[in-house]
Protein backbone atom coordinates (compact mmCIF):
# COMPACT_ATOMS: atom_id res chain seq x y z
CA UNK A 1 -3.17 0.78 14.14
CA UNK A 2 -3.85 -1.50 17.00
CA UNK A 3 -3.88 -5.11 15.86
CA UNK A 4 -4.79 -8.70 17.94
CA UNK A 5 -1.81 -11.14 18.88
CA UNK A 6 -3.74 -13.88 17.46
CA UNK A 7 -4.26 -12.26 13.87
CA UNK A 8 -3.02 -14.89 11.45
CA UNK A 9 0.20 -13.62 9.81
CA UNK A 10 -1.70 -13.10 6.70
CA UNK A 11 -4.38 -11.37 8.51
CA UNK A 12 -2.00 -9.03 10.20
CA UNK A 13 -0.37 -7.71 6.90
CA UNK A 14 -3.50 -7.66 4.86
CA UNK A 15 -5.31 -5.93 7.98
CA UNK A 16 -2.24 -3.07 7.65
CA UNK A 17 -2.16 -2.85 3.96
CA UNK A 18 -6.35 -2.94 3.61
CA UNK A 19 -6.26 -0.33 6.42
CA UNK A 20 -3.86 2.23 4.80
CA UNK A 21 -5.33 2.14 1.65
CA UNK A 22 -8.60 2.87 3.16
CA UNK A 23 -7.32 6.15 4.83
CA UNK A 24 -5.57 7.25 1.42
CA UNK A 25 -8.94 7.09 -0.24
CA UNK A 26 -10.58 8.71 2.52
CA UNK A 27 -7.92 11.17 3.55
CA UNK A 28 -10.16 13.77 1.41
CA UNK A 29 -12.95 13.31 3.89
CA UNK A 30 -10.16 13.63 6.62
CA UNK A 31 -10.81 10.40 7.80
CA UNK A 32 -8.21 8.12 9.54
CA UNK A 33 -8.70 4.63 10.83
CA UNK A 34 -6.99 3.14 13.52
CA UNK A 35 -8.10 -0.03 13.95
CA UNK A 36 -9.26 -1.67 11.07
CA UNK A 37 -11.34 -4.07 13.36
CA UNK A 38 -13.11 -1.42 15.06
CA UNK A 39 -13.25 1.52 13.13
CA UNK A 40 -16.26 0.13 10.94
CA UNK A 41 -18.81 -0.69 13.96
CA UNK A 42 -21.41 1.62 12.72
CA UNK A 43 -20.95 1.62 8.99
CA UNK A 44 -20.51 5.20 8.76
CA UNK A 45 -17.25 4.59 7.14
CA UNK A 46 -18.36 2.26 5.07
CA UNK A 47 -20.91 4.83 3.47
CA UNK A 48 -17.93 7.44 3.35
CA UNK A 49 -15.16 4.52 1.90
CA UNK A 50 -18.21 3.60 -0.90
CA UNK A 51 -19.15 6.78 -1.70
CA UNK A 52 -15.26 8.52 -2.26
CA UNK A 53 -14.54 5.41 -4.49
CA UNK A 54 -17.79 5.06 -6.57
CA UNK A 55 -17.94 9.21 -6.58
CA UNK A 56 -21.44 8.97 -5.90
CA UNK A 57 -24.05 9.69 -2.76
CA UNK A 58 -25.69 7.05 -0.94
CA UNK A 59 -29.04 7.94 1.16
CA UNK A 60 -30.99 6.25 3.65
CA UNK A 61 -27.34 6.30 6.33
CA UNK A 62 -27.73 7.73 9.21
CA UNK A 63 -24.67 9.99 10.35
CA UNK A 64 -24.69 9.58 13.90
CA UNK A 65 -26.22 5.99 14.63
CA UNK A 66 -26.38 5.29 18.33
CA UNK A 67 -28.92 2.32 17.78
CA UNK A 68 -28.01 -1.03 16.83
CA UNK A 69 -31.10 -0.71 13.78
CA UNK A 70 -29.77 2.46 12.65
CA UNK A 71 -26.00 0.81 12.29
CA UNK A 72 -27.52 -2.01 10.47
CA UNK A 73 -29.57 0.24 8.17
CA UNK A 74 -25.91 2.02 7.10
CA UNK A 75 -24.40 -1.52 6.42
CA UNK A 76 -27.55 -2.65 4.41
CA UNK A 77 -27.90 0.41 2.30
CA UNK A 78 -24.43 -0.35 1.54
CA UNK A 79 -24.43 -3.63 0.64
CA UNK A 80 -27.57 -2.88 -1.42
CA UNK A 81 -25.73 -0.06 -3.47
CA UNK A 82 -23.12 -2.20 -4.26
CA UNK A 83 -25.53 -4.95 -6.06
CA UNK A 84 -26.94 -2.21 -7.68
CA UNK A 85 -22.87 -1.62 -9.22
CA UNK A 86 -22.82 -5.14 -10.12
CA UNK A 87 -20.81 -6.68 -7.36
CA UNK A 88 -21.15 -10.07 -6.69
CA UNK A 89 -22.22 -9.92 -2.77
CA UNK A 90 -22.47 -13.73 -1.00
CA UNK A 91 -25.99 -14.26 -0.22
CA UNK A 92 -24.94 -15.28 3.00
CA UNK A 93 -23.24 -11.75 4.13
CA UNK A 94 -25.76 -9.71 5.81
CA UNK A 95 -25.38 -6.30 7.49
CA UNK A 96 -25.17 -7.59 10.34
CA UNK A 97 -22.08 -9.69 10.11
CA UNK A 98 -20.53 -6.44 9.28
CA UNK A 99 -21.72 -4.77 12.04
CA UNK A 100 -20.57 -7.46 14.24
CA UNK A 101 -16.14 -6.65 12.72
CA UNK A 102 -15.95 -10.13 11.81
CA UNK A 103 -12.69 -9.67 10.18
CA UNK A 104 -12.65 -12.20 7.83
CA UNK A 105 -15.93 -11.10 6.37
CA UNK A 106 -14.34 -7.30 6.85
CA UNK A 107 -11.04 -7.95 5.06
CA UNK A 108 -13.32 -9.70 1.78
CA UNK A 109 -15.56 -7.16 1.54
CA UNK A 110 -12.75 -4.57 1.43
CA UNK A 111 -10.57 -6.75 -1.10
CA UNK A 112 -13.94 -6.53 -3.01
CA UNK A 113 -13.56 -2.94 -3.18
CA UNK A 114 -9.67 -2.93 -3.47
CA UNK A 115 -10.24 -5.20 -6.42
CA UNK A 116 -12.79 -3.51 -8.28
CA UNK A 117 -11.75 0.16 -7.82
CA UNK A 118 -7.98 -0.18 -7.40
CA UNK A 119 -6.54 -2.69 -9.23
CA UNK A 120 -8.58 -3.08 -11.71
CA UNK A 121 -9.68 0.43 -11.85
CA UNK A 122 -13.22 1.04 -11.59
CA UNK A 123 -14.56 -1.54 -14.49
CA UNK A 124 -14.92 -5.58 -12.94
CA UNK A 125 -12.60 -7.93 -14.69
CA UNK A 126 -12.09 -11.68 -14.39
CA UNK A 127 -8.42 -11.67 -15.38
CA UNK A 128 -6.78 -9.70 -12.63
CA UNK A 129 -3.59 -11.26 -11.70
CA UNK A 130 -3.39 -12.74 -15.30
CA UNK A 131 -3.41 -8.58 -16.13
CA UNK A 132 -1.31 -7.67 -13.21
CA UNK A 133 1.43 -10.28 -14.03
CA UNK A 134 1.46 -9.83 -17.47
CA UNK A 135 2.56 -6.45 -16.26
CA UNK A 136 5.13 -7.09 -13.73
CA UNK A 137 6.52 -10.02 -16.27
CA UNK A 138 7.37 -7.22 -19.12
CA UNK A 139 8.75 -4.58 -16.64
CA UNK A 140 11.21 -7.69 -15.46
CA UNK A 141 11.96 -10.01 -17.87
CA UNK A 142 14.70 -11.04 -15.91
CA UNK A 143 13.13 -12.66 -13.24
CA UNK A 144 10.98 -15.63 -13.41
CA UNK A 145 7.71 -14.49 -11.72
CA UNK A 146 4.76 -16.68 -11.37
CA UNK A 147 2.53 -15.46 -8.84
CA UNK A 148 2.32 -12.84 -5.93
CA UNK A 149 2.40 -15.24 -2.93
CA UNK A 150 6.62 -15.09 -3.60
CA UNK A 151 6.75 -11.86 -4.49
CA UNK A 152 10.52 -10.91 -3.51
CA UNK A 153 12.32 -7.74 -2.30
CA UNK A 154 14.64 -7.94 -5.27
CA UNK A 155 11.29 -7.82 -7.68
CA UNK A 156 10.15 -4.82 -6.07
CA UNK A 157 13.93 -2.97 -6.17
CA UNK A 158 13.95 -3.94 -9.66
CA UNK A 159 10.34 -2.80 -10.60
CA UNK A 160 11.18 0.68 -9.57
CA UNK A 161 14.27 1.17 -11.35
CA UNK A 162 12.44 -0.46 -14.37
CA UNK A 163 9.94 2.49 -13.87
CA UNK A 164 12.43 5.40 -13.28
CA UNK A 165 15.93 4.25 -13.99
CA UNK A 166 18.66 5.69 -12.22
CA UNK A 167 16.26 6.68 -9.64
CA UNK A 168 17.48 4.50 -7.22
CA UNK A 169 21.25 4.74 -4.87
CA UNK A 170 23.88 1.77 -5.75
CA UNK A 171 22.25 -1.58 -4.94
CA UNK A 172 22.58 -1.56 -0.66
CA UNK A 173 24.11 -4.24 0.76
CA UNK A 174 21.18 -5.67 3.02
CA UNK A 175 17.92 -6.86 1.43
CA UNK A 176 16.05 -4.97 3.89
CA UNK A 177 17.98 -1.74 2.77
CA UNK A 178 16.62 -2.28 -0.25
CA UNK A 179 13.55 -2.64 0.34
CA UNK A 180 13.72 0.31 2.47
CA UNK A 181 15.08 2.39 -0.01
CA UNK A 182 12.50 1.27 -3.14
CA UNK A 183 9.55 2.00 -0.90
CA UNK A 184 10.65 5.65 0.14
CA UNK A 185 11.64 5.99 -3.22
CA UNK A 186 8.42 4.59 -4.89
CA UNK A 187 6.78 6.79 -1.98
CA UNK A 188 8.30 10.55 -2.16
CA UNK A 189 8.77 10.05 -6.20
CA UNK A 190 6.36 8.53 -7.36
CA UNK A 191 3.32 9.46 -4.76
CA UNK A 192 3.04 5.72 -4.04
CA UNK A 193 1.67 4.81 -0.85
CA UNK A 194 3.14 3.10 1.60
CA UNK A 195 0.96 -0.08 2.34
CA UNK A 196 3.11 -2.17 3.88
CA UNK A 197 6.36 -1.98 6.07
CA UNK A 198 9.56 -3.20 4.34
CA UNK A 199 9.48 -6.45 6.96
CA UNK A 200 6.23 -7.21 5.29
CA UNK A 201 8.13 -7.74 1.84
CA UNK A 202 11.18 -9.26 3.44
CA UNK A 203 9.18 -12.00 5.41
CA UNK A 204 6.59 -13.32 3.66
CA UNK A 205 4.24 -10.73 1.85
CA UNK A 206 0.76 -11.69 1.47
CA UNK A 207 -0.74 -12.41 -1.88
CA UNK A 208 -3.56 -9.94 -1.53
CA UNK A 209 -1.74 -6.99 -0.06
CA UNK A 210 1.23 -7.08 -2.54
CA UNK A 211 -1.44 -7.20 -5.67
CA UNK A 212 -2.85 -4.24 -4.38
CA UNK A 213 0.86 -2.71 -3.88
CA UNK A 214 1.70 -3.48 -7.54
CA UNK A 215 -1.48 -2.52 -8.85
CA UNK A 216 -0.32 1.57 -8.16
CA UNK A 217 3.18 1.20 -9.54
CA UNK A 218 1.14 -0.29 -12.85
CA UNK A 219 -0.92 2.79 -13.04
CA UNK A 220 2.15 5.49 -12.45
CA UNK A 221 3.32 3.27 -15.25
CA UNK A 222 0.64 4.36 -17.36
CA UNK A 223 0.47 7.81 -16.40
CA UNK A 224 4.44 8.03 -17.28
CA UNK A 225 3.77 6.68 -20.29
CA UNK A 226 0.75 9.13 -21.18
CA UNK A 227 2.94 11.96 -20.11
CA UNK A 228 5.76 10.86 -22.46
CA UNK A 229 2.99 10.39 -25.52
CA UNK A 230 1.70 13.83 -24.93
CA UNK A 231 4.82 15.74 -24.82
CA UNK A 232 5.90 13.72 -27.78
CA UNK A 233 2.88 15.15 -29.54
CA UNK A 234 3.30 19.19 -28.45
CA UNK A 235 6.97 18.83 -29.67
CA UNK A 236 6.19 16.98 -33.05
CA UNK A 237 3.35 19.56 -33.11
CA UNK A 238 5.69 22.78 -32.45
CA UNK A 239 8.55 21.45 -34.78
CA UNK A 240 5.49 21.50 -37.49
């Protein structure tokens, strides 16, 4: 993915991490996106992003716009679907400030979207991070963790062998070994993708991006658990 020098550092990671989770949704459509600040000219992908995530059709796009009108008509049916879901959309965002890749107003709208139908789900919630920490806080009592902004490689090590004890090697002997290791891990076991590069954790990992990371080790959580539950039921149920 091609990304500007003069990206903010912030901007950088959440343009990496925003950008790979878009083409693990839309790898079903076999879609990939290279540059995040590009890729979305003509809304076409936004149409494909919305519909794959809401799992329903939107009409009125055009397919192949070559016209400026027929790009904005794909970013303002979109924008209209999505008040019609009962997102909050600023007054001031139009279609054509999408159409123009401002990226700041292209990163929002797509944590809008990460928020709603990633972390928390599908269902709008108001207590995100409260939900997410809450989480992260009972799978590591040991550390102290307050917010996502500090989130450190030694949280993340920790979260996966929380998750899957023992599936981890001996703790490495650089933090960015261990990083390395928990992500590959997190990625080949438990089908987590990779949204970020190791660096990204060891530097200084966005607040945004490593919400979204966390939010998918929160739901394998949940589907472990579910898994456990149900085979605990067929084996009370046999031994009956």
């Amino acid at each position: 993915m091609a990304l500007c020098h003069l990206f903010m550092g912030w901007e950088e990671t959440q343009a990496k991490s925003f950008c790979r989770w878009c083409n693990h949704v839309l790898k079903e459509r076999g879609v990939v996106i290279e540059d995040i600040t590009m890729d979305f000219y003509d809304g076409v992908l936004w149409v494909c992003l919305v519909e794959v995530l809401s799992g329903k059709r939107l009409t009125g796009t055009c397919k192949k716009p070559r016209m400026r009108i027929q790009k904005i008509q794909n970013m303002a049916v979109v924008l209209e679907f999505l008040k019609t879901e009962g997102f909050v959309v600023d007054r001031w965002l139009s279609a054509g400030d999408l159409l123009d890749c401002n990226l700041k107003i292209l990163l929002g709208l797509l944590w809008t979207l990460i928020l709603r139908y990633q972390v928390n789900g599908g269902k709008p919630s108001n207590s995100t991070k409260t939900e997410l920490l809450e989480f992260v806080r009972e799978k590591l009592p040991q550390h102290n963790i307050s917010a996502f902004h500090n989130w450190k490689v030694a949280y993340l090590y920790d979260l996966v062998e929380a998750i899957e004890p023992g599936c981890l090697p001996t703790q490495p002997e650089s933090e960015s070994e261990a990083c390395k290791s928990a992500m590959e891990v997190a990625n080949t076991l438990m089908e987590i993708p990779m949204l970020l590069d190791p660096e990204d954790m060891i530097e200084s990992c966005d607040e945004l991006s490593a919400m979204l990371y966390i939010s998918y080790f929160r739901d394998y959580e949940r589907q472990l658990q579910t898994r456990i539950a149900l085979k605990a039921g067929n084996t009370k149920s046999a031994n009956k």
